[in-house]
Protein backbone atom coordinates (compact mmCIF):
# COMPACT_ATOMS: atom_id res chain seq x y z
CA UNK A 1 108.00 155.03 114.30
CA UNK A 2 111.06 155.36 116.40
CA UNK A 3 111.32 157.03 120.26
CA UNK A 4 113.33 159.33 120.71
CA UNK A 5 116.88 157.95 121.67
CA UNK A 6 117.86 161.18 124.29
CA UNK A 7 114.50 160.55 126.49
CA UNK A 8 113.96 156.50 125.81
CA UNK A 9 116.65 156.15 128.94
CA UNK A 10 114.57 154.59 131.63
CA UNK A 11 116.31 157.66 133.87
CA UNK A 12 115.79 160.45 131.38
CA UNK A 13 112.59 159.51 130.81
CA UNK A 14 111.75 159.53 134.53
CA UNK A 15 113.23 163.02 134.69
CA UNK A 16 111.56 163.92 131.84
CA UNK A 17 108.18 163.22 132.79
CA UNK A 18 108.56 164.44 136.29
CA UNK A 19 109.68 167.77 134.82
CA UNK A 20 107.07 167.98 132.50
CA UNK A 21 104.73 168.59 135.37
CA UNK A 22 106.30 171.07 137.31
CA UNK A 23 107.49 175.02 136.24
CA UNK A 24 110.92 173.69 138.01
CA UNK A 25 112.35 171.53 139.99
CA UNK A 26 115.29 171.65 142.43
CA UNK A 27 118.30 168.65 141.91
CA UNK A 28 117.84 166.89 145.35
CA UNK A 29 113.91 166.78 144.78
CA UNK A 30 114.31 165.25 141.20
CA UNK A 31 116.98 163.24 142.70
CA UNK A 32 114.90 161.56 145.34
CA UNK A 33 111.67 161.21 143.69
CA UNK A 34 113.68 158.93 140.38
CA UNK A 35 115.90 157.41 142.97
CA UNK A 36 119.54 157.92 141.54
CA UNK A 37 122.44 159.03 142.84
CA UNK A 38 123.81 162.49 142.53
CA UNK A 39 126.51 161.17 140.30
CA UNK A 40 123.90 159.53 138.32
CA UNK A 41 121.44 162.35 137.60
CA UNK A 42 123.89 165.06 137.03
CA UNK A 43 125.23 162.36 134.07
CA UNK A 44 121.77 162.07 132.34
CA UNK A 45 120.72 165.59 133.41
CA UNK A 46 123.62 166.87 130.61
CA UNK A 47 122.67 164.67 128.63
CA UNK A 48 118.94 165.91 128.43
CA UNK A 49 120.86 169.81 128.73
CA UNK A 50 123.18 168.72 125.83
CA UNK A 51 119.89 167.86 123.91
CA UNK A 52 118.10 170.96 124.31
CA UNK A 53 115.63 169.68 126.25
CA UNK A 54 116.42 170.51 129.97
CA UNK A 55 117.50 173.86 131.18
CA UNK A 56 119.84 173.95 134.37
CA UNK A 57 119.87 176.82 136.64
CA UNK A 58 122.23 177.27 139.22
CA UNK A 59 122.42 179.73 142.23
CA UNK A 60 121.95 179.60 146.20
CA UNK A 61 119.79 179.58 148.81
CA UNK A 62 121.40 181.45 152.07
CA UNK A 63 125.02 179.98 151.52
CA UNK A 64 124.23 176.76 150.15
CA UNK A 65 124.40 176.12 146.61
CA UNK A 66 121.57 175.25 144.71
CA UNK A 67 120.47 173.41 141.03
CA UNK A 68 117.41 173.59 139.79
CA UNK A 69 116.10 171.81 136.27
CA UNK A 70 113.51 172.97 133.91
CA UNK A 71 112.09 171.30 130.76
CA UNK A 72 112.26 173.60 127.84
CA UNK A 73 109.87 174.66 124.92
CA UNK A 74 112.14 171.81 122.87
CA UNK A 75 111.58 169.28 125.72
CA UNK A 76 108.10 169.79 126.35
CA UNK A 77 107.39 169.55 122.46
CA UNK A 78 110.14 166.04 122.36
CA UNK A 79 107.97 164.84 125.71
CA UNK A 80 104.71 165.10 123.71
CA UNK A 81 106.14 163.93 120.56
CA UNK A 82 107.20 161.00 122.33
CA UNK A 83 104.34 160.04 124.32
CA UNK A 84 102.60 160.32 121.05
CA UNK A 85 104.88 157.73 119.13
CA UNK A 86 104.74 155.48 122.23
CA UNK A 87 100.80 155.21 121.85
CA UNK A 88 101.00 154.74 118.17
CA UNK A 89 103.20 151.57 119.35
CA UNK A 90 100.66 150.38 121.73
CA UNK A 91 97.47 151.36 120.37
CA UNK A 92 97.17 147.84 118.39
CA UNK A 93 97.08 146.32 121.96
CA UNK A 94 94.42 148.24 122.71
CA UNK A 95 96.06 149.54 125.65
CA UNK A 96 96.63 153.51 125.95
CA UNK A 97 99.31 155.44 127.55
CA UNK A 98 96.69 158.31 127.65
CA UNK A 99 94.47 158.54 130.32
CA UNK A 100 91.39 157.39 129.53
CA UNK A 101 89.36 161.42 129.91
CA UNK A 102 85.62 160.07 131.27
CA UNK A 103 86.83 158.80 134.40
């Protein structure tokens, strides 16, 4: 069982997982809500674009220029894959990364 290297960052896979909720999301919202500096995500944001896994869409709004992330088909299925090998890890714990579905 082995995580995947490109999301296991701490910072990617904050990214990730905030992406994998959303349709889209612009840079300075991501940015804020994991805490990094622009310098910071626009270093591990490649890296997840270089992967496959994030899409990166550029344009404006009025006159200001704009970024905007979006997980792809390839991240979403990584994501999954990797939430999946982190509970096979944990599940001899007895503790679940899943939430538990009856409550």
């Amino acid at each position: 069982m082995e995580l995947d290297p490109v999301i296991h960052a701490p910072t990617r896979l904050q990214i990730v997982s905030l992406l994998a909720a959303a349709e889209e999301a612009e840079f300075g919202f991501v940015r804020d809500t994991v805490g990094v500096s622009d310098s910071v995500l626009s270093k591990h944001g490649g890296a997840l674009e270089s992967a496959g896994y994030v899409a990166v869409r550029k344009g404006y709004v009025g006159k200001r220029p704009k970024t905007w992330f979006k997980l792809t088909d390839e991240g979403r299925a990584a994501f999954a894959a990797y939430v999946e090998t982190l509970q096979r890890i944990v599940a001899p714990s007895g503790l679940s990364v899943v939430p538990d579905r009856d409550v």
